[in-house]
Protein backbone atom coordinates (compact mmCIF):
# COMPACT_ATOMS: atom_id res chain seq x y z
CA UNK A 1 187.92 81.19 116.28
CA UNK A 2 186.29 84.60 115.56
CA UNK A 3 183.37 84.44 113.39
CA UNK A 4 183.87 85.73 110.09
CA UNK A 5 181.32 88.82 109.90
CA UNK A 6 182.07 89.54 113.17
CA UNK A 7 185.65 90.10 111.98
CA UNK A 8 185.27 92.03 108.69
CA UNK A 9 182.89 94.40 111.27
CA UNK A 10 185.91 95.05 113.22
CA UNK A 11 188.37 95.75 110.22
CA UNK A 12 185.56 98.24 108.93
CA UNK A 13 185.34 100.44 112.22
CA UNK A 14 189.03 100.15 112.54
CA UNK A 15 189.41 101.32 108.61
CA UNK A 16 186.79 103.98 109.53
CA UNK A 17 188.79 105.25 113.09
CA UNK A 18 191.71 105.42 111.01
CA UNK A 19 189.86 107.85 108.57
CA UNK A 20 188.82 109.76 111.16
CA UNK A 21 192.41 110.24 112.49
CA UNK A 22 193.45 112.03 109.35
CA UNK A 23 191.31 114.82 110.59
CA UNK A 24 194.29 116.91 112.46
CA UNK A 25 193.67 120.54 112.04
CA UNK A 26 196.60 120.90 109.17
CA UNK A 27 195.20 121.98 105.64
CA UNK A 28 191.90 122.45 104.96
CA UNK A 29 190.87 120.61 108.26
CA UNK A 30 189.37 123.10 111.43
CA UNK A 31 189.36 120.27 114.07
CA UNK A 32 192.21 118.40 115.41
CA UNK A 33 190.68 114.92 116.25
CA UNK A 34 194.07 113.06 116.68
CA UNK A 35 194.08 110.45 118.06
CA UNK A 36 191.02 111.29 119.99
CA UNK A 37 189.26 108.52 117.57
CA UNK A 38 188.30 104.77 118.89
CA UNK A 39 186.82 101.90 117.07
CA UNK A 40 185.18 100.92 120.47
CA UNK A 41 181.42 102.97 121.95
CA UNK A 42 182.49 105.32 125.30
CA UNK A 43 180.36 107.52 127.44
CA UNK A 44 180.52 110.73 128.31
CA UNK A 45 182.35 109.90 131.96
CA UNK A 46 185.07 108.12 130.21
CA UNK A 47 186.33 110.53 127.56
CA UNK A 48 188.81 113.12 129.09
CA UNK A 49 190.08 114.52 126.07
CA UNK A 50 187.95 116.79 123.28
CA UNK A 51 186.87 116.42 120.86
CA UNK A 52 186.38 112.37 120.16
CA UNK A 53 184.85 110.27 117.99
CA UNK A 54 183.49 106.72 118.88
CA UNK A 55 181.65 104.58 117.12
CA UNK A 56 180.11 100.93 116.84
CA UNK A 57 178.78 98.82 114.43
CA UNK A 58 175.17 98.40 114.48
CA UNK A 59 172.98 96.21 112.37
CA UNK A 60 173.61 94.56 109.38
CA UNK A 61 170.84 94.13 105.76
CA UNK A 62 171.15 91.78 102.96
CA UNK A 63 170.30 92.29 99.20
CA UNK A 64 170.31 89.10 97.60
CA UNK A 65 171.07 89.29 93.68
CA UNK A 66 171.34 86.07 91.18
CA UNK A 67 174.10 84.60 90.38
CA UNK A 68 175.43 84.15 93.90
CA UNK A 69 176.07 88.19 94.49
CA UNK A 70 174.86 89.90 97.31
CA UNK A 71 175.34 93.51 98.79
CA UNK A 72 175.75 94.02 102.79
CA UNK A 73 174.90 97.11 104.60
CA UNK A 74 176.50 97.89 107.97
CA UNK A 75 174.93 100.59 110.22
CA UNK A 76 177.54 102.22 112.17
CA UNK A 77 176.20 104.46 115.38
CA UNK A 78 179.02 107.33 115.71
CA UNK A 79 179.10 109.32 118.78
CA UNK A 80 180.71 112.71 119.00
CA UNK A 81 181.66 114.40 122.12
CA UNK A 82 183.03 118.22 122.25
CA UNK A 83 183.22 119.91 125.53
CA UNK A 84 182.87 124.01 124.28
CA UNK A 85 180.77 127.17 125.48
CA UNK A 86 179.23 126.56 121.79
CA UNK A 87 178.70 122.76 121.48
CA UNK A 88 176.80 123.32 117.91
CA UNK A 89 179.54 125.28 116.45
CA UNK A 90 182.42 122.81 117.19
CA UNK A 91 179.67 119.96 115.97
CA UNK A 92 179.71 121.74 112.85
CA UNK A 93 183.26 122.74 112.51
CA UNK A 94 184.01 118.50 112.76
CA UNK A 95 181.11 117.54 110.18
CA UNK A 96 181.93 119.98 107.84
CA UNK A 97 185.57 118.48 108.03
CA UNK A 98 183.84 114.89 107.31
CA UNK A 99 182.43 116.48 104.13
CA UNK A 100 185.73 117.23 102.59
């Protein structure tokens, strides 16, 4: 049986990947992620199509309040990969798109 956090981190990176997904280059949006988006860390050898977005859950803090409430923070390491003659541009082009 999966442990419980360790769940709830998976549902949170899938939650997030699905976020990402919505970023398809229709409307307001100027990249076209897809389904170029994965819950799961790659490396640069392993992606063949640009640009992607993979991510993984990193540490977790605790804030302790009374009553029996607390507050959890997840760190989530994203990694974005764009193969272009201007690299910084495209990085730009898929933050600003995170913004909206």
């Amino acid at each position: 049986m999966a442990r419980e956090q360790t769940t709830r981190r998976s549902k949170i990176l899938a939650a997030l990947s699905e976020q990402f997904k919505a970023i398809d280059g229709t409307g307001n949006y100027k990249s076209d992620l897809g389904n170029n988006v994965s819950p799961r860390m790659q490396f640069w050898d392993e992606i063949d199509q640009f640009p992607a977005v993979h991510m993984a859950a990193g540490s977790e803090t605790r804030e302790y309040y009374g009553g029996g409430n607390k507050w959890r923070f997840l760190n989530i390491s994203l990694r974005v990969y764009v193969n272009s003659e201007d690299p910084v541009d495209e990085l730009e082009e898929i933050l600003e798109d995170n913004v909206n």
